[in-house]
Protein backbone atom coordinates (compact mmCIF):
# COMPACT_ATOMS: atom_id res chain seq x y z
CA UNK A 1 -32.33 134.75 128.05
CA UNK A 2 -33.74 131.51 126.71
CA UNK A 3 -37.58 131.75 125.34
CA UNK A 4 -39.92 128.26 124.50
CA UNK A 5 -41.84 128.97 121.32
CA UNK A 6 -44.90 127.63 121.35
CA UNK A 7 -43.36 125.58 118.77
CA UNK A 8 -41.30 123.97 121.60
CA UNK A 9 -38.45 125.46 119.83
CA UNK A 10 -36.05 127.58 122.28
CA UNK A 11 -34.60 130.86 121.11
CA UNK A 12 -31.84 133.06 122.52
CA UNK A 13 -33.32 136.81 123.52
CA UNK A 14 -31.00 139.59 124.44
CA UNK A 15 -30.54 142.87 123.98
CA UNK A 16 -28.36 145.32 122.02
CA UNK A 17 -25.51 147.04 124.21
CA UNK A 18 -25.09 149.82 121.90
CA UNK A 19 -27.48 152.11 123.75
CA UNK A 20 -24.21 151.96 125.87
CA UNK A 21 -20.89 154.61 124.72
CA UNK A 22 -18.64 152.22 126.49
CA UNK A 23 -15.99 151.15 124.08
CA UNK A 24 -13.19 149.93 126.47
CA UNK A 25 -13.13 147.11 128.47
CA UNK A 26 -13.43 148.46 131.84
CA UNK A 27 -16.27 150.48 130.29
CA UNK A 28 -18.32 147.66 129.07
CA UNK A 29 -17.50 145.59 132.28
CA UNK A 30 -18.81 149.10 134.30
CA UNK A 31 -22.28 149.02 131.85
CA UNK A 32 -22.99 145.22 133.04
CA UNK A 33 -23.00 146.61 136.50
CA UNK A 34 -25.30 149.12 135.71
CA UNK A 35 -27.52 148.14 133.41
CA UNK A 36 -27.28 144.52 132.87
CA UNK A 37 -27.44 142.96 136.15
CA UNK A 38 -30.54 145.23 136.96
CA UNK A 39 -32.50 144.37 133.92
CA UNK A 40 -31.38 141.00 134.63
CA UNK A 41 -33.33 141.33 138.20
CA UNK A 42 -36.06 142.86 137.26
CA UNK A 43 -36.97 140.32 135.09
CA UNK A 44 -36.49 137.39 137.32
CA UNK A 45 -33.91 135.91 134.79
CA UNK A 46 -31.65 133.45 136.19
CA UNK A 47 -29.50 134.34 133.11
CA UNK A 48 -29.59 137.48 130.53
CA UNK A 49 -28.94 137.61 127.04
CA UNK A 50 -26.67 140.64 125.70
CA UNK A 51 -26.03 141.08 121.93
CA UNK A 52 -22.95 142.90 122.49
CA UNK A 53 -21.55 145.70 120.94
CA UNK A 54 -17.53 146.04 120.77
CA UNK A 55 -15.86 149.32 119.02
CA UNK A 56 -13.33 148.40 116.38
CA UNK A 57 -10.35 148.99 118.87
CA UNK A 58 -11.34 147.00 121.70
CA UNK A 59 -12.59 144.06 118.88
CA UNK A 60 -9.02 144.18 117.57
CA UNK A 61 -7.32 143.93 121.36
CA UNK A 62 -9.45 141.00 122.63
CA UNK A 63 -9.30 139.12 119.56
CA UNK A 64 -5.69 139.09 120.01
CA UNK A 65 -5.44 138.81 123.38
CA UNK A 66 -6.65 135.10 124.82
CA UNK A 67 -6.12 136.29 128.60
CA UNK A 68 -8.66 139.23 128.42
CA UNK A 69 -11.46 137.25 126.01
CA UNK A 70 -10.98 134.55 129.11
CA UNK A 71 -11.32 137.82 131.17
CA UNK A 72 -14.45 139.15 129.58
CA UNK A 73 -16.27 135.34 129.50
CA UNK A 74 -15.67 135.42 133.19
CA UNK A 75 -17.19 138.89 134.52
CA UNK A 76 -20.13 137.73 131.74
CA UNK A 77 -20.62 134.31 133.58
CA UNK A 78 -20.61 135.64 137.48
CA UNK A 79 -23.28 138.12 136.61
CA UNK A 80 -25.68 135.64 134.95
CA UNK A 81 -24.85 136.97 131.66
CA UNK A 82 -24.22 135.09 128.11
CA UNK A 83 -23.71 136.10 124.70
CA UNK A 84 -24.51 134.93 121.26
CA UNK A 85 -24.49 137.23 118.91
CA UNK A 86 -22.23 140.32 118.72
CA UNK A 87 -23.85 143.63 117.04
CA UNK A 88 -20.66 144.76 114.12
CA UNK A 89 -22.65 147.06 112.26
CA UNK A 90 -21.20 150.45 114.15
CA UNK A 91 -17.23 150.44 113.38
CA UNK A 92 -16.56 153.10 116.29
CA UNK A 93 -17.90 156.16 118.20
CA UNK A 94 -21.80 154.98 118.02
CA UNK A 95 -23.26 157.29 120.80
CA UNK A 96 -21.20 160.64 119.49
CA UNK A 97 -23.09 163.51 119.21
CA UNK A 98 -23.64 163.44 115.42
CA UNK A 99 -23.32 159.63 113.87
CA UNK A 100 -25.20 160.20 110.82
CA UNK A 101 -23.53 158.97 107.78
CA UNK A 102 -20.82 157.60 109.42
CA UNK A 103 -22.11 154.70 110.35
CA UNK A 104 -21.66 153.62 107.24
CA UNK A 105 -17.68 153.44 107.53
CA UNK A 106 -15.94 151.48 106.95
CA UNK A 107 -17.97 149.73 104.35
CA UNK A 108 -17.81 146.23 102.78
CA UNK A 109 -15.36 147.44 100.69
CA UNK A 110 -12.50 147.87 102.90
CA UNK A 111 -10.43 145.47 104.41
CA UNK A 112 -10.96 147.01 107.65
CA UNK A 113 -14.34 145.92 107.53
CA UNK A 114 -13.46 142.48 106.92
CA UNK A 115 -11.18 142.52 109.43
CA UNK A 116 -13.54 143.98 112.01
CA UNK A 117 -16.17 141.34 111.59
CA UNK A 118 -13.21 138.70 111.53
CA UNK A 119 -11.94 139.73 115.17
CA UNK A 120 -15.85 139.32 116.29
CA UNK A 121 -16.29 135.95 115.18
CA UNK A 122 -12.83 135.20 116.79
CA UNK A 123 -14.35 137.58 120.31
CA UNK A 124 -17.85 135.23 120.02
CA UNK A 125 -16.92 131.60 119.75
CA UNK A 126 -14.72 132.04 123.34
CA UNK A 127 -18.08 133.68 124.70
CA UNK A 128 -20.22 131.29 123.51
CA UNK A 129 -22.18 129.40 125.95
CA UNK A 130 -21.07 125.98 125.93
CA UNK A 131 -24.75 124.78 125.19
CA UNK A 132 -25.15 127.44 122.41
CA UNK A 133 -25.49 125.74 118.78
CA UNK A 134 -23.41 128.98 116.97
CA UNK A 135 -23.42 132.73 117.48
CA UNK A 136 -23.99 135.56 114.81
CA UNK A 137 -22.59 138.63 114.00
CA UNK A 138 -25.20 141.33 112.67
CA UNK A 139 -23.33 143.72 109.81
CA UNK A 140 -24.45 146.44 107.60
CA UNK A 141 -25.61 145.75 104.42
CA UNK A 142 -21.97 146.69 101.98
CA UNK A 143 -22.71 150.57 102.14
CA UNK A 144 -24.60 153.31 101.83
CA UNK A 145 -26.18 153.39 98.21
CA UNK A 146 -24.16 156.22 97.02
CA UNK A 147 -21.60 156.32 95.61
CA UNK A 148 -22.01 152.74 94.25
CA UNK A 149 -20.02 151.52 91.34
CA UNK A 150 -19.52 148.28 89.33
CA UNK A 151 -15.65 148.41 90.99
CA UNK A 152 -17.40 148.74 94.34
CA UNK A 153 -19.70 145.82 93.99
CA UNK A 154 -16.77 143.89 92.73
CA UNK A 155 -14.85 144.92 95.50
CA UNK A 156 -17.24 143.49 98.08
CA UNK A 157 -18.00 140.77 96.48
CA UNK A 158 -14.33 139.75 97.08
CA UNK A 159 -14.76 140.98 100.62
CA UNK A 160 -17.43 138.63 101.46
CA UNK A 161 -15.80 135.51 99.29
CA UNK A 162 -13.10 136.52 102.14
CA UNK A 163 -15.32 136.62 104.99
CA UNK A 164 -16.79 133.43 104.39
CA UNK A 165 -13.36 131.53 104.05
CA UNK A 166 -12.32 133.57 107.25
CA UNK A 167 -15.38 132.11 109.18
CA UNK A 168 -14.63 128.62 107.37
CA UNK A 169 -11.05 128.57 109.18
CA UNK A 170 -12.36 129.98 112.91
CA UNK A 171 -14.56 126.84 113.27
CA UNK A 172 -12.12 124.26 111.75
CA UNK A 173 -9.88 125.76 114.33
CA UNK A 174 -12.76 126.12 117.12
CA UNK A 175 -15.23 123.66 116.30
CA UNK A 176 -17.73 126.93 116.83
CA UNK A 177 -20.08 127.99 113.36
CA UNK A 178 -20.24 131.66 113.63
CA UNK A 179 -22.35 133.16 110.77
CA UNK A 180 -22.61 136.63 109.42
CA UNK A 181 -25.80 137.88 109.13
CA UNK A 182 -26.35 141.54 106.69
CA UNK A 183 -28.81 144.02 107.66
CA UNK A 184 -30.89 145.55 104.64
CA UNK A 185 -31.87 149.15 105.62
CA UNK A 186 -33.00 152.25 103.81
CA UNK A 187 -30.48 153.95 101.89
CA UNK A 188 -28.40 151.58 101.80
CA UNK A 189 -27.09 149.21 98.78
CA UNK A 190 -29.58 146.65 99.90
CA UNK A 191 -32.65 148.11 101.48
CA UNK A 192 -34.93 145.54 101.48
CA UNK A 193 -35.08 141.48 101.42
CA UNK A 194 -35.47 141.45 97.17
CA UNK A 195 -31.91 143.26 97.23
CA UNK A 196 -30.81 141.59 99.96
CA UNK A 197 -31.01 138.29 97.88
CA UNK A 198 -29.12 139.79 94.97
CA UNK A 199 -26.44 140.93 96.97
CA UNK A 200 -25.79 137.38 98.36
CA UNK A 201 -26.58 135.60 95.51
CA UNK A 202 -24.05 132.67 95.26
CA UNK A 203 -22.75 133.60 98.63
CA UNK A 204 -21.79 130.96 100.97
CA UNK A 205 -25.57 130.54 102.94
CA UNK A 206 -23.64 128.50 105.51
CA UNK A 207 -21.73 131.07 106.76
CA UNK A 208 -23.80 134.20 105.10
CA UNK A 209 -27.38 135.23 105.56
CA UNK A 210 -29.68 137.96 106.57
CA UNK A 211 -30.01 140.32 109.94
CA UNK A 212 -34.00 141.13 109.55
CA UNK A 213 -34.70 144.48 111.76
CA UNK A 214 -37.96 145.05 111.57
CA UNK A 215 -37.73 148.40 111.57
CA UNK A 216 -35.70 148.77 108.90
CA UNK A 217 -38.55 146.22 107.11
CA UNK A 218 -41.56 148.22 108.25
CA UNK A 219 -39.99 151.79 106.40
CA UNK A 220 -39.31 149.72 103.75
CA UNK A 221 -43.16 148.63 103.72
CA UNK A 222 -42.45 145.10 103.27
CA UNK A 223 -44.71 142.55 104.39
CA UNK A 224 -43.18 140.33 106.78
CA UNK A 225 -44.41 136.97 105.40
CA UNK A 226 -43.20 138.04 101.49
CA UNK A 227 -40.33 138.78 103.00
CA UNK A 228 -39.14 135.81 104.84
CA UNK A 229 -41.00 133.63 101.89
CA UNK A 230 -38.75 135.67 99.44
CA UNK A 231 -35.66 134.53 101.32
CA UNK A 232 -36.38 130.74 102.18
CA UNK A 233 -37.41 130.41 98.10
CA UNK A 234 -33.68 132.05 97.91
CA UNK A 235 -32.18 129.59 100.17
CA UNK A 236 -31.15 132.52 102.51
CA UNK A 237 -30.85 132.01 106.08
CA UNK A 238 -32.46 134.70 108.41
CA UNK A 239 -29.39 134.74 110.86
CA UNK A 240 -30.64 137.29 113.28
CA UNK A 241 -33.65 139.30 114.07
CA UNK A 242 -33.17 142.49 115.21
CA UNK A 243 -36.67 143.36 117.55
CA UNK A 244 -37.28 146.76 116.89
CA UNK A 245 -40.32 149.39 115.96
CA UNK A 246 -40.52 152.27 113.91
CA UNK A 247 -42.32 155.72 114.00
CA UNK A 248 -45.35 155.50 112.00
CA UNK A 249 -47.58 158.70 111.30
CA UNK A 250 -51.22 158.49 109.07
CA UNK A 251 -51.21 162.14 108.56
CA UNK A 252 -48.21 164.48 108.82
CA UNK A 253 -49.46 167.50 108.46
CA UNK A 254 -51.82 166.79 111.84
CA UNK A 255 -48.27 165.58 113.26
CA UNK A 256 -45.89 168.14 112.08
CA UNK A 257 -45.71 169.47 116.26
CA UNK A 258 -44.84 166.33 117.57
CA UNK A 259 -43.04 164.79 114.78
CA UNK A 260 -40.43 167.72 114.77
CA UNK A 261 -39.79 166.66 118.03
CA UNK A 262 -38.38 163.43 116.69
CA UNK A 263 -36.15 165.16 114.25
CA UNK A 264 -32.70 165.38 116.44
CA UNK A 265 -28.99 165.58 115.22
CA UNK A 266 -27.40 162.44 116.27
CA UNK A 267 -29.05 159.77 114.24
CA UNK A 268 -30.20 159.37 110.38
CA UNK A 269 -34.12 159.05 110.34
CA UNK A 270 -34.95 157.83 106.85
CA UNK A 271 -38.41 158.37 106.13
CA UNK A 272 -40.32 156.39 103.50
CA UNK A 273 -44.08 157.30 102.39
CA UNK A 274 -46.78 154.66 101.65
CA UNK A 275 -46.45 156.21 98.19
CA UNK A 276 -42.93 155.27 97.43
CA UNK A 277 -41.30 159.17 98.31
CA UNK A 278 -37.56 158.53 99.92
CA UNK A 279 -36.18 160.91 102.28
CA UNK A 280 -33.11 160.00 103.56
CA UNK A 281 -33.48 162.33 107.03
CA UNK A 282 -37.08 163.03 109.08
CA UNK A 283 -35.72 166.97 108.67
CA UNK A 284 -36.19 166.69 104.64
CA UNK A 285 -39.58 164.85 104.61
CA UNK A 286 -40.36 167.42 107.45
CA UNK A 287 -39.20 170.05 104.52
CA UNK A 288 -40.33 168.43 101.42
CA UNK A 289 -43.89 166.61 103.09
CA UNK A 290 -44.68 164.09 101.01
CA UNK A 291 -48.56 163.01 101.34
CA UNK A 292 -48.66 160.58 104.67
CA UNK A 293 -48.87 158.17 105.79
CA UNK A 294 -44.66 157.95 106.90
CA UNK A 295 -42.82 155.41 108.59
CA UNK A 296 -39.59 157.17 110.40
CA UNK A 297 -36.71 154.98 110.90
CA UNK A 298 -36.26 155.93 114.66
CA UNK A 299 -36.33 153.11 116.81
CA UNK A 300 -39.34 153.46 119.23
CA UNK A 301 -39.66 151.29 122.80
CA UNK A 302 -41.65 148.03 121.37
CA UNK A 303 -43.57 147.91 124.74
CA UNK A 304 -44.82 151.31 124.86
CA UNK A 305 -46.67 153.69 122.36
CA UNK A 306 -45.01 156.86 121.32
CA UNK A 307 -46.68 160.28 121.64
CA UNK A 308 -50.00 160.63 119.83
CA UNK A 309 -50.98 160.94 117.58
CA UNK A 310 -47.46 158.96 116.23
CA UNK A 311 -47.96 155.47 116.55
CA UNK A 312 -45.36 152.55 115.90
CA UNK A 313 -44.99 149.95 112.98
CA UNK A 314 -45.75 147.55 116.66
CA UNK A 315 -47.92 145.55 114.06
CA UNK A 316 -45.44 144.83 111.59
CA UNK A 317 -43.19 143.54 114.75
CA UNK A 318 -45.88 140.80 115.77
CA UNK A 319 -46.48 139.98 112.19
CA UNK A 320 -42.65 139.14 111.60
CA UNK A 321 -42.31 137.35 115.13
CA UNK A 322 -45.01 135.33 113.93
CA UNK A 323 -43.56 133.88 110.57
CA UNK A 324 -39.75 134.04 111.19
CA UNK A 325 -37.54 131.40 111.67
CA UNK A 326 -34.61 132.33 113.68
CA UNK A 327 -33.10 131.37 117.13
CA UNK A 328 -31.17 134.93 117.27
CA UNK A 329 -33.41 137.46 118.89
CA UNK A 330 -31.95 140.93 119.75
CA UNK A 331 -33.78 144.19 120.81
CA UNK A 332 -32.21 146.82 119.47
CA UNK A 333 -33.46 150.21 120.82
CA UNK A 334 -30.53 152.10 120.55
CA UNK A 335 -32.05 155.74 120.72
CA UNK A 336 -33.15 155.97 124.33
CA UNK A 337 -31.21 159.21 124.72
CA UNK A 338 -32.79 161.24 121.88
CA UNK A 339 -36.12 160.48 122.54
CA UNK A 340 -38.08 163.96 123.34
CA UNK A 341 -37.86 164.98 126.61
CA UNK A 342 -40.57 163.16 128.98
CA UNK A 343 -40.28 160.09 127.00
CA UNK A 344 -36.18 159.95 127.72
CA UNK A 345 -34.71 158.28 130.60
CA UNK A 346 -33.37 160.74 132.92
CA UNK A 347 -31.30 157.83 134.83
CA UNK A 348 -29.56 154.81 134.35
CA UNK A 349 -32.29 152.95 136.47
CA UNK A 350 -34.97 154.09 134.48
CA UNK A 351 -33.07 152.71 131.32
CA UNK A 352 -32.94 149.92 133.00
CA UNK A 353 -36.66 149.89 133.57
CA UNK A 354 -36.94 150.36 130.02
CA UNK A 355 -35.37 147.74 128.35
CA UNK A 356 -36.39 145.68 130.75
CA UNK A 357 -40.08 146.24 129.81
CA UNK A 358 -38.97 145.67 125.69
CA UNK A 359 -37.90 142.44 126.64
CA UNK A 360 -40.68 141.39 129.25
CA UNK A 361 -43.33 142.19 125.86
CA UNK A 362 -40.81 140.33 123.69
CA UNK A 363 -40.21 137.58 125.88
CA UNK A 364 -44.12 137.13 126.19
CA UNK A 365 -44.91 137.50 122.08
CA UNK A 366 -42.50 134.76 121.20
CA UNK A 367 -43.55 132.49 123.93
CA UNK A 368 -47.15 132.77 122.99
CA UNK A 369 -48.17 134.72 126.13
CA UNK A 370 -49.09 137.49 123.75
CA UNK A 371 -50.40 136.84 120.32
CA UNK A 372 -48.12 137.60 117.51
């Protein structure tokens, strides 16, 4: 979906397909019918953005297969569908029943990472729309921050001197820039923007820059304009923005009977205090409570408060969308199917419904129809 800034800019909007367990191609064909074609109507679109997610075997199979990417392009363009950016953070298996740590596997230390993100890029530029000026490819930020060691970082850093010559050769063979863009995230080697500008220090910022979920930037407790003012002064792109909203709580002692409601066995719910305590799942800041106020990493509906007295880091979300610069703009509200009950979709038209509504609100912030 294309968005007008008030600016006059335009911006691609889509949203995240990894709410979806599809990871086959009949699978992720079957989800456009379900989902994406009704979201797609309900908003009145004329064409839909997707920032689509692609499991590690089917990336490997359509990047070598030329017949099914022309395949995949085609059941995209007769439903009024287009992609731009691909989501290549989870490897595999993102909607099991317990993800946890594993989401963090492979890590930027593998080649199987590299090779992962590779057979994206490869995937995006034969999905590209032809009027598109590059796509992006979101990707976590190296690894989780333990165990970390000087061989690691050196590791990495050779993974990513790989990457960019990797994305160097698709678009002297394509003529399409794909860029890579890491997401900083708590508990992970880079958690926030400041790391995030050490770990790509003397990168290649042409092909290499930053995924900013603001989420992840709210439980850090960054403030949005620092943040993208720390990375411009750095020279480091902001790639992609992922458009997403956090739990917040003021006091969680109050909260403890809802909040525990949040605490589920799929997902890791980092929880960071206003007072610097780190709690790398809700369950342990639920057992060690730290003095409030929290913010939960569980990705909330942007459009819609959550149940009181939690709120959602909703103002950190305008704040960002009004000082970015970015024309990669993906909602990514991938936890749907843990919210509590009563707050869950109990069908695939009310998910529909859903993200529809996320990217009606985001569609009207970054047009100026609702102040950022």
């Amino acid at each position: 979906m294309r968005v007008r800034q008030q600016d006059g800019r335009q911006v691609h909007l889509s949203y995240c397909t990894n709410v979806h367990p599809a990871e086959d191609l009949p699978g992720i064909i079957g989800q456009l019918d379900t989902y994406a074609v009704a979201i797609r109507e309900r908003l009145g679109a004329d064409v839909l953005g997707l920032g689509l997610w692609l499991a590690a075997p089917m990336a490997a199979a359509l990047a070598d297969d030329g017949e099914a990417r022309r395949q995949l392009r085609t059941e995209l363009d007769v439903r009024g569908l287009e992609v731009v950016t691909l989501n290549g953070f989870p490897y595999e298996a993102f909607q099991a029943p317990v993800v946890k740590h594993a989401v963090y596997h492979p890590d930027w230390t593998t080649p199987e990472r590299l090779e992962y993100t590779l057979d994206l890029a490869r995937i995006l530029v034969d999905l590209l729309p032809d009027d598109a000026e590059r796509g992006s490819v979101s990707t976590l930020p190296l690894a989780w921050r333990e165990p970390w060691t000087t061989v690691q970082q050196d590791a990495a850093r050779h993974m990513l001197d790989r990457l960019a010559h990797g994305l160097t050769e698709i678009a002297w063979e394509t003529g399409r820039l794909v860029r890579v863009a890491f997401e900083p995230e708590p508990g992970c080697v880079a958690e926030t923007t400041s790391q995030a500008v050490g770990m790509l220090a003397g990168a290649d910022t042409d092909r290499l820059g930053v995924c900013l979920d603001l989420a992840h930037l709210a439980c850090a407790w960054e403030d949005p304009a620092d943040a993208v003012k720390r990375l411009a002064t750095a020279g480091i792109p902001v790639v992609k923005v992922q458009v997403s909203a956090a739990l917040e709580v003021a006091d969680p002692v109050a909260a403890r009977p809802v909040l525990e409601r949040y605490a589920e066995p799929r997902f890791l719910h980092q929880t960071r205090s206003a007072g610097g305590h780190s709690c790398d799942d809700l369950d342990i800041a639920l057992a060690e409570n730290p003095a409030g106020p929290w913010r939960v990493h569980f990705h909330v509906p942007v459009h819609t408060p959550p149940e009181p007295p939690l709120t959602a880091t909703t103002g950190v979300l305008r704040e960002a969308l009004g000082v970015v610069s970015c024309d990669h703009f993906d909602v990514e509200t991938y936890t749907w199917d843990v919210l509590p009950a009563g707050h869950r979709p109990t069908s695939p038209a009310e998910l529909a419904d859903g993200i529809a509504g996320e990217l009606a609100w985001t569609r009207d912030v970054l047009s100026g129809q609702v102040n950022a």
